[in-house]
PDB file of N, CA and C in Angstrom:
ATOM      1  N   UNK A   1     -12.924 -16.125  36.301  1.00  0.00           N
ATOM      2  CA  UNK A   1     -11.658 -16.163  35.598  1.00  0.00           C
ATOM      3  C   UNK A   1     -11.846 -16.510  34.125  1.00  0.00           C
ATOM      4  N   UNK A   2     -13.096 -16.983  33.762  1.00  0.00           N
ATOM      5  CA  UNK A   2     -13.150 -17.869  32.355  1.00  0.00           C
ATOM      6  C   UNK A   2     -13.297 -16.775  31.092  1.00  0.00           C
ATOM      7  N   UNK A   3     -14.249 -15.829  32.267  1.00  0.00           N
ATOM      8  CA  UNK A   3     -14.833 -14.289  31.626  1.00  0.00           C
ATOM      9  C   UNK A   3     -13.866 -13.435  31.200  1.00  0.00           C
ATOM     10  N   UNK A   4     -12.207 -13.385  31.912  1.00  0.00           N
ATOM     11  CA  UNK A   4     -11.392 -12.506  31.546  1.00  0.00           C
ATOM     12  C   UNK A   4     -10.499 -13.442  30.567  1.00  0.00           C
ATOM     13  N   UNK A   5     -10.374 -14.396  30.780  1.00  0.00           N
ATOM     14  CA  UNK A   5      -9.860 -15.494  29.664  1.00  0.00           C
ATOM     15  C   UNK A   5     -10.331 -15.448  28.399  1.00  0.00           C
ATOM     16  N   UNK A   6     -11.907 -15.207  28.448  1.00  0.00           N
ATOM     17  CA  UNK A   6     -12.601 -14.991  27.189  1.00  0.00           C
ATOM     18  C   UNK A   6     -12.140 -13.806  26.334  1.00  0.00           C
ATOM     19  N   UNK A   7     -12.384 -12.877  27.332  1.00  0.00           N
ATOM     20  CA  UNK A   7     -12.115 -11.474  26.815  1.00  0.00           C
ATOM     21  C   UNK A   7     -11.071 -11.268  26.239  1.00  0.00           C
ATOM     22  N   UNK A   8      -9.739 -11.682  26.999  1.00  0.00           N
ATOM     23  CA  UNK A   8      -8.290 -11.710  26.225  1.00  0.00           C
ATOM     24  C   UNK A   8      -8.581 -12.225  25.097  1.00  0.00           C
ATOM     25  N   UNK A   9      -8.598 -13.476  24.864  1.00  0.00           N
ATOM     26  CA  UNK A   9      -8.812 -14.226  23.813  1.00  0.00           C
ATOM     27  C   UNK A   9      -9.216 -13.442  22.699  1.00  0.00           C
ATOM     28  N   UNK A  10     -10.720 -12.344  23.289  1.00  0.00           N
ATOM     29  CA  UNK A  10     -11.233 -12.228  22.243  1.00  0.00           C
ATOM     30  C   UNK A  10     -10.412 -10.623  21.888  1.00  0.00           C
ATOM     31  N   UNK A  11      -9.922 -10.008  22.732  1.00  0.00           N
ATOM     32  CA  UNK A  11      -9.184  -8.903  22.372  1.00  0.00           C
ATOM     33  C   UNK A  11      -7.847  -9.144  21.321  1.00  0.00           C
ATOM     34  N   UNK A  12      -7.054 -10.483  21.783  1.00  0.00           N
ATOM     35  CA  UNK A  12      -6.204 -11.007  20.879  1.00  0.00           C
ATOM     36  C   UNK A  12      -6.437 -10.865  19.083  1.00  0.00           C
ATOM     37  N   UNK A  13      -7.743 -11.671  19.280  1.00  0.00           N
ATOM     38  CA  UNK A  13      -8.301 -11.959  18.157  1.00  0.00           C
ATOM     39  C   UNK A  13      -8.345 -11.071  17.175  1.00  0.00           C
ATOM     40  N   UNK A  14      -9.057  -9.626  17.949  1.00  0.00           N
ATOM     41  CA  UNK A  14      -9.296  -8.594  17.310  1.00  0.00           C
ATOM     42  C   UNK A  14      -8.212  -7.830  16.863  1.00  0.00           C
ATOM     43  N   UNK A  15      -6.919  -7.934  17.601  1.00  0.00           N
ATOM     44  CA  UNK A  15      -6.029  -7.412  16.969  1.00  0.00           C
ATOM     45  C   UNK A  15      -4.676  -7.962  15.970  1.00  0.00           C
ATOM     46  N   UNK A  16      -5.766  -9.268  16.227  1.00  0.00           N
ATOM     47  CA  UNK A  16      -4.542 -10.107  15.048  1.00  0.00           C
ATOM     48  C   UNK A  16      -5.873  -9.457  13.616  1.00  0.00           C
ATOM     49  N   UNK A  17      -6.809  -9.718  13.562  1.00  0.00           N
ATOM     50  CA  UNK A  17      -7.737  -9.379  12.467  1.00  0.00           C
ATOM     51  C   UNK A  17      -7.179  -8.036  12.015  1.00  0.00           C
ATOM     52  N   UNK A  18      -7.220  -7.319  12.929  1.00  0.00           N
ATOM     53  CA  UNK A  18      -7.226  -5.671  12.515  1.00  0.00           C
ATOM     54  C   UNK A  18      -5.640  -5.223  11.753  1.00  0.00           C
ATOM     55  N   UNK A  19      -4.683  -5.826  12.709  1.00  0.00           N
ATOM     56  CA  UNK A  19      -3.670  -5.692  12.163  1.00  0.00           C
ATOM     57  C   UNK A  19      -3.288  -6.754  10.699  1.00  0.00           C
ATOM     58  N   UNK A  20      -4.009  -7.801  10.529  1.00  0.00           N
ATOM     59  CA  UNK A  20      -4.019  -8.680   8.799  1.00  0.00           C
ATOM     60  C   UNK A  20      -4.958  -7.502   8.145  1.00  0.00           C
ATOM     61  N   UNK A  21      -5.914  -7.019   8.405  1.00  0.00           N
ATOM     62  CA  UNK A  21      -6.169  -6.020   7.833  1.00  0.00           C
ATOM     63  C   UNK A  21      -5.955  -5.266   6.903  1.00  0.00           C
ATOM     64  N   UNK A  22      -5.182  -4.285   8.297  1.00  0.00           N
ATOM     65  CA  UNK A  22      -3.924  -3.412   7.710  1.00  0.00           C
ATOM     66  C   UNK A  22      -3.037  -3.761   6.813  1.00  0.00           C
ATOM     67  N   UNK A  23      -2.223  -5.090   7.182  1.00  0.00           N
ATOM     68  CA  UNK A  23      -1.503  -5.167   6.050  1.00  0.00           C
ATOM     69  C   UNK A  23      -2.122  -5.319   4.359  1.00  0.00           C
ATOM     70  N   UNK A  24      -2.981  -5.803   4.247  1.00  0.00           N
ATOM     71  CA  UNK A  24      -3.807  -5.761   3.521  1.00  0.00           C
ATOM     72  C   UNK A  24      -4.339  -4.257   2.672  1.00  0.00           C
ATOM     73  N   UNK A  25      -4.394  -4.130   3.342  1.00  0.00           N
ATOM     74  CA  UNK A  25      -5.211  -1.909   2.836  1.00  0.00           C
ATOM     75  C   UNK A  25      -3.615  -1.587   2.390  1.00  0.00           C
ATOM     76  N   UNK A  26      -2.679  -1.705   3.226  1.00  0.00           N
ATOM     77  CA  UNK A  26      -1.344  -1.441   2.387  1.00  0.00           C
ATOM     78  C   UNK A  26      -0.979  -1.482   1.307  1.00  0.00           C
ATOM     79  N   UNK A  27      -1.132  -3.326   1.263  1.00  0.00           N
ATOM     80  CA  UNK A  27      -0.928  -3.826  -0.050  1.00  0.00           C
ATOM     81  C   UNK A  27      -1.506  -3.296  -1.396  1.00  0.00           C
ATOM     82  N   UNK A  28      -2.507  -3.065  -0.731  1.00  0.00           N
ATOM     83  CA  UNK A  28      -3.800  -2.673  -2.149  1.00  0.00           C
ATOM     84  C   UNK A  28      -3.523  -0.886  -2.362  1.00  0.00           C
ATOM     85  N   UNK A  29      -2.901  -0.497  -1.271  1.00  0.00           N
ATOM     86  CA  UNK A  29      -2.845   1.307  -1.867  1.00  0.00           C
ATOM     87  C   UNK A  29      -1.580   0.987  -2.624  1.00  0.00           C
ATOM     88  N   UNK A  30      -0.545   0.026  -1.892  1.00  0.00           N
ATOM     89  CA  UNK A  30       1.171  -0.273  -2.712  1.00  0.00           C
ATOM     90  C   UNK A  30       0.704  -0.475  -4.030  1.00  0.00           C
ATOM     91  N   UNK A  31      -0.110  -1.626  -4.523  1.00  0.00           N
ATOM     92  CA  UNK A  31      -0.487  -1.732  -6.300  1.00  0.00           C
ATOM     93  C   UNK A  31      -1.227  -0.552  -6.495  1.00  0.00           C
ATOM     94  N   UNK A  32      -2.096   0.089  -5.904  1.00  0.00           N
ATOM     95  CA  UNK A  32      -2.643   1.081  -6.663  1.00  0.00           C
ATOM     96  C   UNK A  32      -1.286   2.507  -6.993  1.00  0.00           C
ATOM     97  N   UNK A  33      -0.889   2.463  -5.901  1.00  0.00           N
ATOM     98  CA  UNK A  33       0.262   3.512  -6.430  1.00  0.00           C
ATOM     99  C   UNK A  33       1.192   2.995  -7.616  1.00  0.00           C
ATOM    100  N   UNK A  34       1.596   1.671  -7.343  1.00  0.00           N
ATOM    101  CA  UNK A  34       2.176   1.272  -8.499  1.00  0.00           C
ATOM    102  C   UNK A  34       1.472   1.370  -9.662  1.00  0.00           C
ATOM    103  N   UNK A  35       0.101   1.657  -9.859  1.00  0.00           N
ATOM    104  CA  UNK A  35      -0.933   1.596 -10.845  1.00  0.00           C
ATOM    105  C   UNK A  35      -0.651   3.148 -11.661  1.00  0.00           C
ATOM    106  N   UNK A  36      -0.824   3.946 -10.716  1.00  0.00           N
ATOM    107  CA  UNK A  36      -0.543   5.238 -10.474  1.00  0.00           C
ATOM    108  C   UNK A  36       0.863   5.967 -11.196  1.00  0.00           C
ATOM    109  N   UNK A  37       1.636   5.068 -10.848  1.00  0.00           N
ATOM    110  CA  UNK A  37       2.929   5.628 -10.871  1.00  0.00           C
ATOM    111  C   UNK A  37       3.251   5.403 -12.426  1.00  0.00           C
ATOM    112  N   UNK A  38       2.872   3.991 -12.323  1.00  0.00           N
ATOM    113  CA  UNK A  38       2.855   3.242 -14.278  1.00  0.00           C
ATOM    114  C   UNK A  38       2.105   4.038 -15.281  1.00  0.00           C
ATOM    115  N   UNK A  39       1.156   4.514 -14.817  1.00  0.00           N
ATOM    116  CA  UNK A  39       0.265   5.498 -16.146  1.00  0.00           C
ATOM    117  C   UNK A  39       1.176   6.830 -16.285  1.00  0.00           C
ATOM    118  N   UNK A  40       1.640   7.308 -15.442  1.00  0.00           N
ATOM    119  CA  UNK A  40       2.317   8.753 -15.351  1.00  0.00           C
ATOM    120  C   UNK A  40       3.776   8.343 -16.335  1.00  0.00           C
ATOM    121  N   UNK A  41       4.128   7.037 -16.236  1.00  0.00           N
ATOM    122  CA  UNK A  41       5.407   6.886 -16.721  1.00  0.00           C
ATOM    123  C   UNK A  41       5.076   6.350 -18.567  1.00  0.00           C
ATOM    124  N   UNK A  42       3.780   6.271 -18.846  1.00  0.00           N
ATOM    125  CA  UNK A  42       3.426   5.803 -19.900  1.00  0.00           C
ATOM    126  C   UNK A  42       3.230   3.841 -20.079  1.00  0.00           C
ATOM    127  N   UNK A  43       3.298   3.307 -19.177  1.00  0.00           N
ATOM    128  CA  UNK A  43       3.625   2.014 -19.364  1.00  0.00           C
ATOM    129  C   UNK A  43       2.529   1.222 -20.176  1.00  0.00           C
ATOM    130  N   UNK A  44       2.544   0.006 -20.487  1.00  0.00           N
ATOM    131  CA  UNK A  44       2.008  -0.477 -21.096  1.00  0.00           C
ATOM    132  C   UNK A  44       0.681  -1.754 -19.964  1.00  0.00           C
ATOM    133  N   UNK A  45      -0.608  -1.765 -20.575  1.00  0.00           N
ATOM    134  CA  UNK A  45      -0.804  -3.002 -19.538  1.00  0.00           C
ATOM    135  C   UNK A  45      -0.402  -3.794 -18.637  1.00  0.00           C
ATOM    136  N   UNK A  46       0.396  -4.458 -19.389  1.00  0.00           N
ATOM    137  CA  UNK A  46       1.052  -5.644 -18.912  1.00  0.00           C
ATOM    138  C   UNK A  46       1.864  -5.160 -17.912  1.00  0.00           C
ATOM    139  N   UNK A  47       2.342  -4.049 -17.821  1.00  0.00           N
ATOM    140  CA  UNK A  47       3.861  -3.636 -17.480  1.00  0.00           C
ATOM    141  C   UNK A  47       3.603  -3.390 -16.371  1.00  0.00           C
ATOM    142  N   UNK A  48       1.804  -1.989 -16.322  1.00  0.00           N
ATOM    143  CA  UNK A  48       1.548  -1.573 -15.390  1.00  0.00           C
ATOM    144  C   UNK A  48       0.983  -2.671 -13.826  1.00  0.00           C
ATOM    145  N   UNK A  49       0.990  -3.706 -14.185  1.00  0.00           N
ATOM    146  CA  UNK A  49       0.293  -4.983 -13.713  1.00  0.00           C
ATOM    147  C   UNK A  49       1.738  -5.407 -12.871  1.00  0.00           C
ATOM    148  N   UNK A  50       2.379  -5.725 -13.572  1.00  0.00           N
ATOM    149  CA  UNK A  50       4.039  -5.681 -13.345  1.00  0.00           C
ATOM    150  C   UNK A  50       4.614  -5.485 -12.280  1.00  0.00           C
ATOM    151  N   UNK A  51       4.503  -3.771 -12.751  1.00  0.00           N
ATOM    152  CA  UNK A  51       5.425  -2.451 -11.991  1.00  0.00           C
ATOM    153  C   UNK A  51       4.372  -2.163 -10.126  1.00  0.00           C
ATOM    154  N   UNK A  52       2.678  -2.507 -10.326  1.00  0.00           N
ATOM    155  CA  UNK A  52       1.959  -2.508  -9.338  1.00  0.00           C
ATOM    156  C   UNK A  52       2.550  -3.899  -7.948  1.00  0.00           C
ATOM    157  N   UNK A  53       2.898  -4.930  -8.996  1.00  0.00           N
ATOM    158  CA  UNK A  53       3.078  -6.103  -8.079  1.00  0.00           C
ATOM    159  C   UNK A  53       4.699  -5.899  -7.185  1.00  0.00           C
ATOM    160  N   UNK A  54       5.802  -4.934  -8.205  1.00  0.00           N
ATOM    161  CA  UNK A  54       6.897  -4.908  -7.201  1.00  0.00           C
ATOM    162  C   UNK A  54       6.613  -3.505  -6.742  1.00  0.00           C
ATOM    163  N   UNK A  55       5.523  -2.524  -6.815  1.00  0.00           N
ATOM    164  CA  UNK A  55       5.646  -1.602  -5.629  1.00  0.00           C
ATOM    165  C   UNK A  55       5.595  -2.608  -4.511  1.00  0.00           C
ATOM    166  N   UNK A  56       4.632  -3.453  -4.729  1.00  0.00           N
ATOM    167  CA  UNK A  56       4.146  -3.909  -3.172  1.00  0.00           C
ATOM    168  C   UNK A  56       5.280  -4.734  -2.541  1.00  0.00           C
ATOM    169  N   UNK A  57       6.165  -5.663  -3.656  1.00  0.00           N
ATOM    170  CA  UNK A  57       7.142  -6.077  -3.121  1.00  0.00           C
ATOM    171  C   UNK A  57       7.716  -5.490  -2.515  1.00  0.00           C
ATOM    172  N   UNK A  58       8.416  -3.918  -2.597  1.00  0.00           N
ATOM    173  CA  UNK A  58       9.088  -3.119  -2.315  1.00  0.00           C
ATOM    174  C   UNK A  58       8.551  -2.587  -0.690  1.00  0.00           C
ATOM    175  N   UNK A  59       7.503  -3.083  -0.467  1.00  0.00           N
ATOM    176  CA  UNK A  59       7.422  -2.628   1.019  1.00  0.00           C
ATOM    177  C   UNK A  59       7.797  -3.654   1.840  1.00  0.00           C
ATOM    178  N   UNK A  60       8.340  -4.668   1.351  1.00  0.00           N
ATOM    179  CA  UNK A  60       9.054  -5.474   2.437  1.00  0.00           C
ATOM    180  C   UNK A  60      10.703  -5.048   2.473  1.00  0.00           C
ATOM    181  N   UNK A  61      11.132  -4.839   2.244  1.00  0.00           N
ATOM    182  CA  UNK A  61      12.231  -4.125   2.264  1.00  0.00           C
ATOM    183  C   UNK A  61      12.465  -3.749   4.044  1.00  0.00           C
ATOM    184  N   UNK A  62      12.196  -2.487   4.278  1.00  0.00           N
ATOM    185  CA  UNK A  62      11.867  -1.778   5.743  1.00  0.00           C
ATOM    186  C   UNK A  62      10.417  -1.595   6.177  1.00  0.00           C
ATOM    187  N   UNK A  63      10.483  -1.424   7.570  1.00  0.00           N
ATOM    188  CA  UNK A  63       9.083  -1.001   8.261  1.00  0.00           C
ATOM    189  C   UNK A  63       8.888   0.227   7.572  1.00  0.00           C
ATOM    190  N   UNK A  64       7.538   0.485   7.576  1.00  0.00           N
ATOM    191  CA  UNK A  64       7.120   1.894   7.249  1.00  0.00           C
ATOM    192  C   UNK A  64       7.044   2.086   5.699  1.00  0.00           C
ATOM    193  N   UNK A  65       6.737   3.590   5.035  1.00  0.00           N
ATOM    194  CA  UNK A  65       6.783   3.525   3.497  1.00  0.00           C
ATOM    195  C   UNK A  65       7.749   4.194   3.227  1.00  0.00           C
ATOM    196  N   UNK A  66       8.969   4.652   3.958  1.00  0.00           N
ATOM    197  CA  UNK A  66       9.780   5.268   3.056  1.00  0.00           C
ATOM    198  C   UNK A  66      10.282   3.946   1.946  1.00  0.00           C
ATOM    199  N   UNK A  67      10.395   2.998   2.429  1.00  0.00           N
ATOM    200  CA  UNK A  67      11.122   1.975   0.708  1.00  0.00           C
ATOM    201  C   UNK A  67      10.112   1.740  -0.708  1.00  0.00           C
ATOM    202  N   UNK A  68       8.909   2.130  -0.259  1.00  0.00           N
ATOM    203  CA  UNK A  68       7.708   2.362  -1.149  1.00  0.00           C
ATOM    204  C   UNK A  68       8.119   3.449  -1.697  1.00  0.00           C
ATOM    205  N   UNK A  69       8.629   4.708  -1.201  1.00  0.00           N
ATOM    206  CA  UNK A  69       8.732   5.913  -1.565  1.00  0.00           C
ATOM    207  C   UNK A  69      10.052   6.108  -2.693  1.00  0.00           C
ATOM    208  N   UNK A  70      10.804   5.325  -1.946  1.00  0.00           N
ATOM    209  CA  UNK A  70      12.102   5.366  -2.606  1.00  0.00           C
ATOM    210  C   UNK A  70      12.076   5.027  -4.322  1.00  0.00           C
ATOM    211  N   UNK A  71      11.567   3.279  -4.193  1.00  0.00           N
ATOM    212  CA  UNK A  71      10.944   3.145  -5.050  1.00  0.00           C
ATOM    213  C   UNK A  71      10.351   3.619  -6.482  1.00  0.00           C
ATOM    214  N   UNK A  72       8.965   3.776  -5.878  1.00  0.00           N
ATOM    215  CA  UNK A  72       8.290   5.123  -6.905  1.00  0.00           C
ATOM    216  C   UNK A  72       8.975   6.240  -7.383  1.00  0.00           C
ATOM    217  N   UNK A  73       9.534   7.210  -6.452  1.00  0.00           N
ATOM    218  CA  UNK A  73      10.331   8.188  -6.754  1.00  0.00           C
ATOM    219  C   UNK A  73      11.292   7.778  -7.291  1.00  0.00           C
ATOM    220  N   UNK A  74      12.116   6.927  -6.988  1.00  0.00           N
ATOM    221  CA  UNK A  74      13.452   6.718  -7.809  1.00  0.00           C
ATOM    222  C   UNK A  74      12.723   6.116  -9.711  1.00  0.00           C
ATOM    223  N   UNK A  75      12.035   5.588  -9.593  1.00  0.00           N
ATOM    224  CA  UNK A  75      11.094   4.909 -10.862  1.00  0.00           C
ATOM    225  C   UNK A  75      10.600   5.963 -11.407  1.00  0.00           C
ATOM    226  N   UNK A  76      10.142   6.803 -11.000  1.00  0.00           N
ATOM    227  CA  UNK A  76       9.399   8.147 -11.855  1.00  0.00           C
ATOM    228  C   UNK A  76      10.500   9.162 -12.456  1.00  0.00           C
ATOM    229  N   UNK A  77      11.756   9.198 -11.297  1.00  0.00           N
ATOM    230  CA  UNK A  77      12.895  10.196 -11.712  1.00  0.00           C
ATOM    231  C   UNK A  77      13.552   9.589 -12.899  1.00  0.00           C
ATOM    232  N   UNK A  78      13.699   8.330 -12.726  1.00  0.00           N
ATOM    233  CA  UNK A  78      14.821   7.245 -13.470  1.00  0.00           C
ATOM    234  C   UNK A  78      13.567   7.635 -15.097  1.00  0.00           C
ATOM    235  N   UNK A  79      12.252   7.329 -15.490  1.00  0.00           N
ATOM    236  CA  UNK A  79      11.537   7.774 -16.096  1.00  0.00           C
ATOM    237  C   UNK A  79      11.580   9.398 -16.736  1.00  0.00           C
ATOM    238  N   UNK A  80      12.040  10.373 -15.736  1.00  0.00           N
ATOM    239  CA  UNK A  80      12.158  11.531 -16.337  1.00  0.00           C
ATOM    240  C   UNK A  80      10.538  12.433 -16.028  1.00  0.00           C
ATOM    241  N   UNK A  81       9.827  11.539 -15.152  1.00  0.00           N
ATOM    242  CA  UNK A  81       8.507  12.427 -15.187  1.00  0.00           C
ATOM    243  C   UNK A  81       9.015  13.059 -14.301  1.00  0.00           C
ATOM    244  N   UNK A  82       8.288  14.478 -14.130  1.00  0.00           N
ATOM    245  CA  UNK A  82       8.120  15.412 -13.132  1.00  0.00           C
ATOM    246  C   UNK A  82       7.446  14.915 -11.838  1.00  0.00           C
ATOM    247  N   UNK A  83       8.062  14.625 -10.888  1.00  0.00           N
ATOM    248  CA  UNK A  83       8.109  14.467  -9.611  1.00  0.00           C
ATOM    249  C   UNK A  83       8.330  14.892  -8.501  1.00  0.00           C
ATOM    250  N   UNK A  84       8.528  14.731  -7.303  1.00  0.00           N
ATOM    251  CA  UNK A  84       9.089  15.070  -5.655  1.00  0.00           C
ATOM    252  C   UNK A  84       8.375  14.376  -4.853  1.00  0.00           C
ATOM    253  N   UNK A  85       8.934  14.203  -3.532  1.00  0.00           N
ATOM    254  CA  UNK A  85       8.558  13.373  -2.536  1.00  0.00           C
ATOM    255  C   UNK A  85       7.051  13.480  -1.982  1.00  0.00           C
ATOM    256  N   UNK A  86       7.022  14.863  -2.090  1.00  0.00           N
ATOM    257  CA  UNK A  86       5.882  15.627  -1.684  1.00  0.00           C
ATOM    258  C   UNK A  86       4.434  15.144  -2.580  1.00  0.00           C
ATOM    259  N   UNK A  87       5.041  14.753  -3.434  1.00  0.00           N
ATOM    260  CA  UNK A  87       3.566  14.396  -4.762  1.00  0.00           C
ATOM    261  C   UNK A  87       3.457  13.279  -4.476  1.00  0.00           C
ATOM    262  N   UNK A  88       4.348  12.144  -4.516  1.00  0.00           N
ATOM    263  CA  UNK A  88       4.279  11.018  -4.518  1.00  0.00           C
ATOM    264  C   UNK A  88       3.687  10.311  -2.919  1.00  0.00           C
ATOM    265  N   UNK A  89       4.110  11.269  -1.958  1.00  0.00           N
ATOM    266  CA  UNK A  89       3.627  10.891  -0.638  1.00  0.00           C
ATOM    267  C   UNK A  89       2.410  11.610  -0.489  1.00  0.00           C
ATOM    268  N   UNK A  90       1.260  12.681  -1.368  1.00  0.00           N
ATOM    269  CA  UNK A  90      -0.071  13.116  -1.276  1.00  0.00           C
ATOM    270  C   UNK A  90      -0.695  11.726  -2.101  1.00  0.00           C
ATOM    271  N   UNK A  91       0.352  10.904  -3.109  1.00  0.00           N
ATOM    272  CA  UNK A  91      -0.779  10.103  -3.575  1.00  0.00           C
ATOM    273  C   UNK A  91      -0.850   9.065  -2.650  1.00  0.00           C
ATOM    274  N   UNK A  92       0.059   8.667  -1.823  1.00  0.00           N
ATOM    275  CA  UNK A  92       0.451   7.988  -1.060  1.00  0.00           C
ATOM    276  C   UNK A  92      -0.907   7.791  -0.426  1.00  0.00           C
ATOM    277  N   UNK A  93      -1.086   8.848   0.315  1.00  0.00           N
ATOM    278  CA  UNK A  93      -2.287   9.400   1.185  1.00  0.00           C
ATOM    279  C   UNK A  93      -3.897   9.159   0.586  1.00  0.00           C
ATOM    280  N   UNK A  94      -4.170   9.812  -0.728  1.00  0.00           N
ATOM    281  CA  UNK A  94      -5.348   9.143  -1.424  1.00  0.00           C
ATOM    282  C   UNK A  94      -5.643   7.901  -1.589  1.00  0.00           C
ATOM    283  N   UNK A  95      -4.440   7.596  -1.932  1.00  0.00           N
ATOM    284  CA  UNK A  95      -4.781   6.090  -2.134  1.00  0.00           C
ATOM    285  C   UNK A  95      -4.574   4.894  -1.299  1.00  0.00           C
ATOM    286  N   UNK A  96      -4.487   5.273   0.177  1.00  0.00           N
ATOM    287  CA  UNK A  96      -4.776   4.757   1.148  1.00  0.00           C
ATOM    288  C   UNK A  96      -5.989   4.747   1.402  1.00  0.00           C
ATOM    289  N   UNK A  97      -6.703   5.934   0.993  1.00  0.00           N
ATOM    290  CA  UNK A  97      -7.614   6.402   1.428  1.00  0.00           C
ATOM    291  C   UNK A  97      -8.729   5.119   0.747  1.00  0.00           C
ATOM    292  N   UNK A  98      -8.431   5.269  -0.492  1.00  0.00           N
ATOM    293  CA  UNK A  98      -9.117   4.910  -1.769  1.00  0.00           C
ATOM    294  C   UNK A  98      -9.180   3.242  -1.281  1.00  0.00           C
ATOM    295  N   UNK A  99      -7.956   2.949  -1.044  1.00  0.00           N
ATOM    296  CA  UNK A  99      -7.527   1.620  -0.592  1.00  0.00           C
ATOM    297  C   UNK A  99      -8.643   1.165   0.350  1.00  0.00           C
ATOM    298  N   UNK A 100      -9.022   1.527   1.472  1.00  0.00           N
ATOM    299  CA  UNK A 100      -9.724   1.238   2.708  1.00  0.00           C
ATOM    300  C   UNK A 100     -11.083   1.384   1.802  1.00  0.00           C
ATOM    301  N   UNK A 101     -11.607   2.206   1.061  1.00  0.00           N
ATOM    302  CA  UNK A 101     -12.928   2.600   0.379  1.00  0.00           C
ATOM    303  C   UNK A 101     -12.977   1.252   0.007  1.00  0.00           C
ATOM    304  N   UNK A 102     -12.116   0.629  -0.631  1.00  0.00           N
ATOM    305  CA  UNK A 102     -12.282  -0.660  -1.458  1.00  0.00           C
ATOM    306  C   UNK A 102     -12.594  -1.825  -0.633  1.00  0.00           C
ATOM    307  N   UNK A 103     -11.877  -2.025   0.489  1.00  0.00           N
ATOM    308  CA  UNK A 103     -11.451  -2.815   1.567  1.00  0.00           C
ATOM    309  C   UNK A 103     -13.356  -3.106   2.499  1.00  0.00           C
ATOM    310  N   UNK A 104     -13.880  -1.814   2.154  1.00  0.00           N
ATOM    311  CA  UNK A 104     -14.886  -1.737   2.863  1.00  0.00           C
ATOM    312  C   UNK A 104     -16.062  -2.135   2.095  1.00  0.00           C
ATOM    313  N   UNK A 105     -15.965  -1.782   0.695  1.00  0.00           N
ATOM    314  CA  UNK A 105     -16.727  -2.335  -0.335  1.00  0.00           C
ATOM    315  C   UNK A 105     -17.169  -3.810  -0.177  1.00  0.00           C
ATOM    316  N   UNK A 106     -15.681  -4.482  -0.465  1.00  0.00           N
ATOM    317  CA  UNK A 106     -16.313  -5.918  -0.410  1.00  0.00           C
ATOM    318  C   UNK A 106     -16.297  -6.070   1.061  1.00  0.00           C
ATOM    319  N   UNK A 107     -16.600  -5.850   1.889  1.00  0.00           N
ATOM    320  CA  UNK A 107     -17.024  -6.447   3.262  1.00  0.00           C
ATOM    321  C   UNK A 107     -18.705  -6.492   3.543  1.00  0.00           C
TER     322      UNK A 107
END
């Protein structure tokens, strides 16, 4: 019994890790898009540093990334850059990608 006790335990474990993780790789693609989104809009350093810290805010809002999406897109339109959902959710995608590249770096 101690053996399947262990195991839970250690399956628990693994999915509390995996899922802090995740939130994590989120966070870091949320500022990089905000990074992303700030150069396209012209921003300044400071700003872009800024504008990266409330993308990420912005995913507490709802589950999932549409409030990330909203966000950005509404920020890029309100800006006047050339945009659509479709662009903003391919960078979405890279820089998840990019995100985990990083995530794996320092490990």
């Amino acid at each position: 019994m101690a053996n399947f006790d262990d195991r839970e335990n250690a399956f628990e474990n693994k999915h509390a890790h995996d899922e802090e993780m995740e939130f994590k790789v989120t966070a870091r693609r949320n500022k990089l898009l905000g990074h992303w989104a700030a150069e396209k809009m012209g921003l300044t350093a400071e700003e872009t540093e800024a504008y990266g810290k409330a993308v990420v805010q912005a995913d507490f809002e709802e589950a999932g990334d549409d409030d990330v999406l909203r966000k950005v897109l509404g920020d890029l339109t309100t800006a006047e850059v050339e945009s659509d959902e479709a662009m903003v959710r391919a960078a979405m995608e890279e820089l998840m990608v990019e995100a985990r590249r990083q995530f794996i770096e320092e490990a």
